[in-house]
C-alpha atoms as a PDB file:
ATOM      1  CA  UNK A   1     -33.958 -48.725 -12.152  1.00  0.00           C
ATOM      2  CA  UNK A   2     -33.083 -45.073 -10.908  1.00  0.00           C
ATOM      3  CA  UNK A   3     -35.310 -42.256 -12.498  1.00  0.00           C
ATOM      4  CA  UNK A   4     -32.983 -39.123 -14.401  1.00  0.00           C
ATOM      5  CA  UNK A   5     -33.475 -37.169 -11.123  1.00  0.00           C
ATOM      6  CA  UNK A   6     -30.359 -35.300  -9.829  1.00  0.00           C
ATOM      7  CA  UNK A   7     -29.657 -36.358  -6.189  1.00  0.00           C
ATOM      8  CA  UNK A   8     -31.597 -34.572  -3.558  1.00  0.00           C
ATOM      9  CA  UNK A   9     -30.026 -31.820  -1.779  1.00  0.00           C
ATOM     10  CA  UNK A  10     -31.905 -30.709   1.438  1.00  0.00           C
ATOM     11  CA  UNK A  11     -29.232 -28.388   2.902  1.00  0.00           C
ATOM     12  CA  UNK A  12     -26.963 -26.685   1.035  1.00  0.00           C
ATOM     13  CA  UNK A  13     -27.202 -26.684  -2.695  1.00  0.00           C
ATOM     14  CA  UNK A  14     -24.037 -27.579  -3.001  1.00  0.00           C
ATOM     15  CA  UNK A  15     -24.188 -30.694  -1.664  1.00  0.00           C
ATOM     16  CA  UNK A  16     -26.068 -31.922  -4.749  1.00  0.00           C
ATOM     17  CA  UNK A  17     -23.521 -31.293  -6.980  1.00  0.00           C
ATOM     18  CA  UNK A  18     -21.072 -33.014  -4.885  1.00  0.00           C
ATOM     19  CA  UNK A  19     -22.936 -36.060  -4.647  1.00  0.00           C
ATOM     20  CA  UNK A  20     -23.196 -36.020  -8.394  1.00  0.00           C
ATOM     21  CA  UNK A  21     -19.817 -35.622  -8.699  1.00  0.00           C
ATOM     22  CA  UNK A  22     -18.871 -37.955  -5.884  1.00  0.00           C
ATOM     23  CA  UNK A  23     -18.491 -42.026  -6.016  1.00  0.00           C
ATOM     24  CA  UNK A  24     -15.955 -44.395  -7.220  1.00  0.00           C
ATOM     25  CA  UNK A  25     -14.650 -43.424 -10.432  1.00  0.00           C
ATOM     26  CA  UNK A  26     -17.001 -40.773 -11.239  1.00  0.00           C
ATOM     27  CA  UNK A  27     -14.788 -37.916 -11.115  1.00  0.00           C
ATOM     28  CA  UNK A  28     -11.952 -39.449 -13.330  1.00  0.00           C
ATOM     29  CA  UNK A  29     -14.963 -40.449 -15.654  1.00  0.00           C
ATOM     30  CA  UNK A  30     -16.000 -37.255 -15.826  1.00  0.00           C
ATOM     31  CA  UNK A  31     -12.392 -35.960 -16.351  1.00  0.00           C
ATOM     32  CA  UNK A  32     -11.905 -38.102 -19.258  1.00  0.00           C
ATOM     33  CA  UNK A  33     -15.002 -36.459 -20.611  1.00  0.00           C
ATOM     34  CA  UNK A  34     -13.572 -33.392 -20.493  1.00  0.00           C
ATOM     35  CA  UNK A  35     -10.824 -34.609 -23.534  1.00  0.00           C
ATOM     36  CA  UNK A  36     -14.220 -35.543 -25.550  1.00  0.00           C
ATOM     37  CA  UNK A  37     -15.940 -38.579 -26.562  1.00  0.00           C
ATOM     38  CA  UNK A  38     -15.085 -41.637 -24.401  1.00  0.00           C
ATOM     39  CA  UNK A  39     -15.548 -45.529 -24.831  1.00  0.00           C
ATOM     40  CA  UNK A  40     -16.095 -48.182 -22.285  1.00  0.00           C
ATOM     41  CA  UNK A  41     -13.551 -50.414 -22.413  1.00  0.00           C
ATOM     42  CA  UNK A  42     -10.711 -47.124 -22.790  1.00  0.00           C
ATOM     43  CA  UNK A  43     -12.289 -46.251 -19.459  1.00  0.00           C
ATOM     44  CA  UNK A  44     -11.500 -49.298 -17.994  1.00  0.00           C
ATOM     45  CA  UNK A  45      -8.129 -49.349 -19.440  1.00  0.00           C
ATOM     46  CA  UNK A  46      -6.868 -46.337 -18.338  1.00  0.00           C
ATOM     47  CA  UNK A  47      -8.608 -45.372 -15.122  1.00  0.00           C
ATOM     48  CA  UNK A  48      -6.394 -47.281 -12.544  1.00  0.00           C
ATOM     49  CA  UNK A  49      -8.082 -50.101 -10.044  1.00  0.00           C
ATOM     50  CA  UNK A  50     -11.416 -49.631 -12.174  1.00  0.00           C
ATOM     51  CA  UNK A  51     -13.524 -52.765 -13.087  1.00  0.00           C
ATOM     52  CA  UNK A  52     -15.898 -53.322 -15.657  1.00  0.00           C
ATOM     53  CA  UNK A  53     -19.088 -53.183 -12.577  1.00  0.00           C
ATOM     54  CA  UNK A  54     -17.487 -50.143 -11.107  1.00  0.00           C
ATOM     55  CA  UNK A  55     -17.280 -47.718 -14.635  1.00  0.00           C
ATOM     56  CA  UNK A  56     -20.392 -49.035 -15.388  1.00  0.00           C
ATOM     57  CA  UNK A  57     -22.384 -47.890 -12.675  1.00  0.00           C
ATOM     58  CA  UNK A  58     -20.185 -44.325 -12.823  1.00  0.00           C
ATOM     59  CA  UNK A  59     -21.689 -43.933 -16.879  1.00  0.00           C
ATOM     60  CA  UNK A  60     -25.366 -44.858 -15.553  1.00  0.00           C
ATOM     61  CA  UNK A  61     -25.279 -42.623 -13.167  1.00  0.00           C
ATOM     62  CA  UNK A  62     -23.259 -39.537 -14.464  1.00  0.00           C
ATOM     63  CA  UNK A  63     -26.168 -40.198 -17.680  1.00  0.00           C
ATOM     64  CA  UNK A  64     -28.561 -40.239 -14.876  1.00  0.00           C
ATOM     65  CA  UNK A  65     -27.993 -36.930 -13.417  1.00  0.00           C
ATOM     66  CA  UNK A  66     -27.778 -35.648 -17.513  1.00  0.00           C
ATOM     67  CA  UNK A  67     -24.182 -34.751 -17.194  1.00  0.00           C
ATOM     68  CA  UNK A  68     -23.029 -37.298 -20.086  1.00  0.00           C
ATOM     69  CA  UNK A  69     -25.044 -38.889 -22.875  1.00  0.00           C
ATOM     70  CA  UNK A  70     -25.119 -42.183 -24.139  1.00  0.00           C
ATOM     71  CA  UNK A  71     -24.924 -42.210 -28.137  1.00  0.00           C
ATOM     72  CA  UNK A  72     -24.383 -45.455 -30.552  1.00  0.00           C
ATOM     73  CA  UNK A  73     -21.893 -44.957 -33.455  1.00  0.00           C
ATOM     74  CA  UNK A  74     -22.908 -46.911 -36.306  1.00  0.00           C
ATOM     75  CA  UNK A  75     -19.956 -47.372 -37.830  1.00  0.00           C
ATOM     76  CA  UNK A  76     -18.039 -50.728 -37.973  1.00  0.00           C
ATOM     77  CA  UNK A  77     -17.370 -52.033 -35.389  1.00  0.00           C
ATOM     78  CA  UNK A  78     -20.280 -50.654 -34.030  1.00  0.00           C
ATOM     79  CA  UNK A  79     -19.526 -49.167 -30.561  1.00  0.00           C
ATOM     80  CA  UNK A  80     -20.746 -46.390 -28.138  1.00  0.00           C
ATOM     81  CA  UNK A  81     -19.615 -43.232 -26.917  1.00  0.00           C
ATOM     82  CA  UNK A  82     -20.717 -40.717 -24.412  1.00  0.00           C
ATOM     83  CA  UNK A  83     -20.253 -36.745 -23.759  1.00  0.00           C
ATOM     84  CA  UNK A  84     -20.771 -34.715 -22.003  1.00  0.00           C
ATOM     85  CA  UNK A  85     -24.040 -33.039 -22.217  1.00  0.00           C
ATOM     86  CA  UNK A  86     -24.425 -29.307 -22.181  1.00  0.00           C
ATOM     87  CA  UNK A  87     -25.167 -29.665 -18.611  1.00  0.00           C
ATOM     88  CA  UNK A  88     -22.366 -31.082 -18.244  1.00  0.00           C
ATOM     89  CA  UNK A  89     -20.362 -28.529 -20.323  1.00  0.00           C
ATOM     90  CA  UNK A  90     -21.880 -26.294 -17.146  1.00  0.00           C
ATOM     91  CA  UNK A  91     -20.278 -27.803 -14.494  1.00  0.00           C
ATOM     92  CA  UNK A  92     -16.534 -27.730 -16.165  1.00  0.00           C
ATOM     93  CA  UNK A  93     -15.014 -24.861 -14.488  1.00  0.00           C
ATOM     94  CA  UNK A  94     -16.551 -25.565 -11.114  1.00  0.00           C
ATOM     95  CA  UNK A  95     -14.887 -29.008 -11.890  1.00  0.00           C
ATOM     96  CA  UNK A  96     -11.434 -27.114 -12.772  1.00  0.00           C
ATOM     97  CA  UNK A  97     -11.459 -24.955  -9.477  1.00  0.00           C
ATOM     98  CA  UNK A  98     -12.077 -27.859  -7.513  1.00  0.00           C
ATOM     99  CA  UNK A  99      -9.117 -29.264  -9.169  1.00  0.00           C
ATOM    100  CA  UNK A 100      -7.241 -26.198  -8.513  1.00  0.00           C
ATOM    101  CA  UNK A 101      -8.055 -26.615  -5.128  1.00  0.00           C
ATOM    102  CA  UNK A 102      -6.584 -29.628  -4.864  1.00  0.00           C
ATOM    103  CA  UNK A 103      -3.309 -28.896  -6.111  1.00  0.00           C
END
């Protein structure tokens, strides 16, 4: 198991925040997170060529770097969701210029 360390950045400090943000399906994860609460198996659905293994490991490791957070609804069906944290809140208009970026 990985400890809740963010990702080591030697260089630039950049580069740490790219990592975080970097790795199959981690950026359309966090995108998704950005509309609010989100649920496993909607990830799955709707993120296109993900797996079950692959969105998985994204959600450990985004939680990992304490840009979402894990919490269980109690309500029937039971089920959990995860948000962003207020980290993550941070990073959202870095993430929209790099999306601007892009366009």
């Amino acid at each position: 198991m990985t400890t809740n360390k963010e990702p080591e950045n030697p260089g630039c400090p950049a580069e740490g925040l790219l990592k975080m943000l970097s790795g199959k399906f981690k950026p359309q994860v966090f995108r998704f997170a950005l509309e609010g609460p989100v649920r496993f198996n909607n990830l799955v659905r709707h993120i296109e060529g993900a797996n079950k293994q692959s969105v998985s490991v994204a959600l450990r490791e985004l939680e990992e770097y304490g840009l979402l957070e894990k919490k269980v609804v109690s309500q029937k069906p039971l089920h959990i969701e995860y948000n962003l944290t207020d980290k993550g809140q941070s990073l959202v208009p870095i993430f929209k210029q790099l999306e601007q970026l892009a366009d």
